[in-house]
C-alpha atoms as a PDB file:
ATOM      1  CA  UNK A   1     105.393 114.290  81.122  1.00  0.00           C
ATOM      2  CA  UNK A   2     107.714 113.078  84.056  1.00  0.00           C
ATOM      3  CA  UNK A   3     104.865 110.619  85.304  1.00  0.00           C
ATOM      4  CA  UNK A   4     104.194 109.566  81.637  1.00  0.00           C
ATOM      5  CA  UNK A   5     107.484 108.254  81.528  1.00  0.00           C
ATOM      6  CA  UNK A   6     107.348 106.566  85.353  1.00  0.00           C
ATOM      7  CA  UNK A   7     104.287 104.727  84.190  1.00  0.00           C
ATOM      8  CA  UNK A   8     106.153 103.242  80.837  1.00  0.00           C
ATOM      9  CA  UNK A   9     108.738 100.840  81.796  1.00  0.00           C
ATOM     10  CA  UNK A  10     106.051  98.994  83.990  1.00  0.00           C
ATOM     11  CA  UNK A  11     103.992  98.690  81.516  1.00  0.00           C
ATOM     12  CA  UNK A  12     105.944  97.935  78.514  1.00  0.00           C
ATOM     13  CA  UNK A  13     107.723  95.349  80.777  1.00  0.00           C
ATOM     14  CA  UNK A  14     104.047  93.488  81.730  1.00  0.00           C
ATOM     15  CA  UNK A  15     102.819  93.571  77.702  1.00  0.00           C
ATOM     16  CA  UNK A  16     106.349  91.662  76.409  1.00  0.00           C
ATOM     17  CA  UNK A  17     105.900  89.448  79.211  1.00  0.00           C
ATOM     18  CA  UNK A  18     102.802  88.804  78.866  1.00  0.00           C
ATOM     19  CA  UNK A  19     103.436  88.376  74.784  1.00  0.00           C
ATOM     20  CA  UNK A  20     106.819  86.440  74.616  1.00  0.00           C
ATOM     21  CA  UNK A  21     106.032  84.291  78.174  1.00  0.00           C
ATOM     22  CA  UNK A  22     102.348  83.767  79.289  1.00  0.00           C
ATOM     23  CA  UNK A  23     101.149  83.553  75.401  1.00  0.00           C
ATOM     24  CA  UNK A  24     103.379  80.795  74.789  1.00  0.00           C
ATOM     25  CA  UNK A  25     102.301  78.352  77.597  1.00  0.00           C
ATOM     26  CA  UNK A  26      99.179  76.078  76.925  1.00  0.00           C
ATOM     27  CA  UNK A  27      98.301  76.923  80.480  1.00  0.00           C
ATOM     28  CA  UNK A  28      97.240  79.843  80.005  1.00  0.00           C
ATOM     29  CA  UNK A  29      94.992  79.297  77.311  1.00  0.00           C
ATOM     30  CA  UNK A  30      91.105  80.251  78.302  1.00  0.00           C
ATOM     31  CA  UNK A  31      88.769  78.236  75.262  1.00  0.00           C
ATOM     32  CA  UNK A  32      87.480  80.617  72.559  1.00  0.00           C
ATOM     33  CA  UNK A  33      89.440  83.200  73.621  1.00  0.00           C
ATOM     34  CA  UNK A  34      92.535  82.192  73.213  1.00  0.00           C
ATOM     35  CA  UNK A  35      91.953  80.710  69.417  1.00  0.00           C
ATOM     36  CA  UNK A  36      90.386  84.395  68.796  1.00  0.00           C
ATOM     37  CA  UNK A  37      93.657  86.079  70.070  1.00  0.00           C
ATOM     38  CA  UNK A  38      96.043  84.251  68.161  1.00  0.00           C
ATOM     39  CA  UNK A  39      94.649  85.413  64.583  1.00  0.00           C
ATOM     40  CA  UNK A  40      94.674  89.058  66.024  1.00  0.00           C
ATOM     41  CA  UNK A  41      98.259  88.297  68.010  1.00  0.00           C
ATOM     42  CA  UNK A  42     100.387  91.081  66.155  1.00  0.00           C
ATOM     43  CA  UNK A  43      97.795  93.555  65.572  1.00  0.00           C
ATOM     44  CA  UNK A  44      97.402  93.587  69.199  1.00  0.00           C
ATOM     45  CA  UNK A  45     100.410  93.725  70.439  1.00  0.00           C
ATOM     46  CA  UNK A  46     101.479  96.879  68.176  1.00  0.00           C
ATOM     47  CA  UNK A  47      98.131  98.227  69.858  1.00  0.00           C
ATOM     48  CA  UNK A  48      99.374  97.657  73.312  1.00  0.00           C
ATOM     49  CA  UNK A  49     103.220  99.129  72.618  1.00  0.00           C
ATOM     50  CA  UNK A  50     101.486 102.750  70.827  1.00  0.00           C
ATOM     51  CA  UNK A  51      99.778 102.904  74.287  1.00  0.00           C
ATOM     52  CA  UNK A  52      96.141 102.595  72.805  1.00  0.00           C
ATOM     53  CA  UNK A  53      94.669  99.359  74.198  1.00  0.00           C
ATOM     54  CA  UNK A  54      91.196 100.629  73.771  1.00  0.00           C
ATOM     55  CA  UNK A  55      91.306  99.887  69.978  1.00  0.00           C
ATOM     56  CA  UNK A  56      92.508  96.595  70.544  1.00  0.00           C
ATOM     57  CA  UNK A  57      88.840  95.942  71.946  1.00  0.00           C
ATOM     58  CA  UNK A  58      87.619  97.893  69.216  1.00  0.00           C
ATOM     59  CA  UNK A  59      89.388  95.653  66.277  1.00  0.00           C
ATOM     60  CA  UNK A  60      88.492  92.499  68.491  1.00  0.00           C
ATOM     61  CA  UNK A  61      91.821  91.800  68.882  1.00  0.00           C
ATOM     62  CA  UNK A  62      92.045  92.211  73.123  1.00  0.00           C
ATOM     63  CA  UNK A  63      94.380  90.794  74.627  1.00  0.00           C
ATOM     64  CA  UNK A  64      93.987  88.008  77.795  1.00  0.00           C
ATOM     65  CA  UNK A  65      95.333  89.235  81.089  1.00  0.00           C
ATOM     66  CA  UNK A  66      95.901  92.552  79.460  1.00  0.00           C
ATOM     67  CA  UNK A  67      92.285  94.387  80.197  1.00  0.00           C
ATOM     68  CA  UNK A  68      93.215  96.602  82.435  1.00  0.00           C
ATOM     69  CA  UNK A  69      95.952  98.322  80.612  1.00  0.00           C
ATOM     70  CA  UNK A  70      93.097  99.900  79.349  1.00  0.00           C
ATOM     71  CA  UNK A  71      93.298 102.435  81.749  1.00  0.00           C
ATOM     72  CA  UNK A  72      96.275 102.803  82.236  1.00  0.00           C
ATOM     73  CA  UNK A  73      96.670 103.431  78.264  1.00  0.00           C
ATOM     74  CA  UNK A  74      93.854 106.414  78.499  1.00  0.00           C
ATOM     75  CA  UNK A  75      96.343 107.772  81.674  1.00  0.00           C
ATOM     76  CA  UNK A  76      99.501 107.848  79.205  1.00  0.00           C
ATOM     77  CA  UNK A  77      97.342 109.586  76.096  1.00  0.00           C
ATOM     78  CA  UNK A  78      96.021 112.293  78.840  1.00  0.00           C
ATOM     79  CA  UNK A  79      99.668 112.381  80.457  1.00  0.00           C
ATOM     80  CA  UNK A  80     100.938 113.163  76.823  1.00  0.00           C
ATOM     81  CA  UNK A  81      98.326 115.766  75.174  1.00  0.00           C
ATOM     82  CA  UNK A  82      97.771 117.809  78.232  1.00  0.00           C
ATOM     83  CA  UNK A  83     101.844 118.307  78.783  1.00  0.00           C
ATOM     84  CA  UNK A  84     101.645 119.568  74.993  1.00  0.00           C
ATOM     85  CA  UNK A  85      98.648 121.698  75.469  1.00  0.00           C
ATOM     86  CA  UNK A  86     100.220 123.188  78.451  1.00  0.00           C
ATOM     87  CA  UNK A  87     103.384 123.802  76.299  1.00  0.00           C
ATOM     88  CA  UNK A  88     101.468 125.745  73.879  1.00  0.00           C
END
């Protein structure tokens, strides 16, 4: 649980970044991506905060610059269930 909550502030920090900066700015924008995103923009980005960035893929609403929080979103689910499995 300890590391779970280590691992949070970094990452929250990079997704509203990411969302309220690097989203914004046209130069960021990669072509047919970027059009894609935008109709998925809030969807995603409730994805990313829950900590489950793998269903953002799986809606088709992924996020540029954001694909490897992937992992790091499977670490925080495993961080999370095994600390209450090891509670009970």
């Amino acid at each position: 649980m300890v590391k779970m909550f280590r691992i949070w502030p970094a990452y929250l920090f990079l997704v509203i970044l990411l969302y309220l900066v690097i989203y914004q700015l046209p130069y960021f924008d990669i072509p047919g991506i970027s059009e894609q995103f935008r109709s998925h923009q809030y969807v995603s980005l409730w994805l990313f905060l829950f900590m489950v960035p793998h269903l953002a893929e799986y809606f088709n609403s992924s996020a540029p610059y954001l694909h490897h929080t992937y992992t790091i979103g499977i670490e925080e689910q495993f961080y999370l269930v095994w600390a209450l499995l090891m509670r009970v």
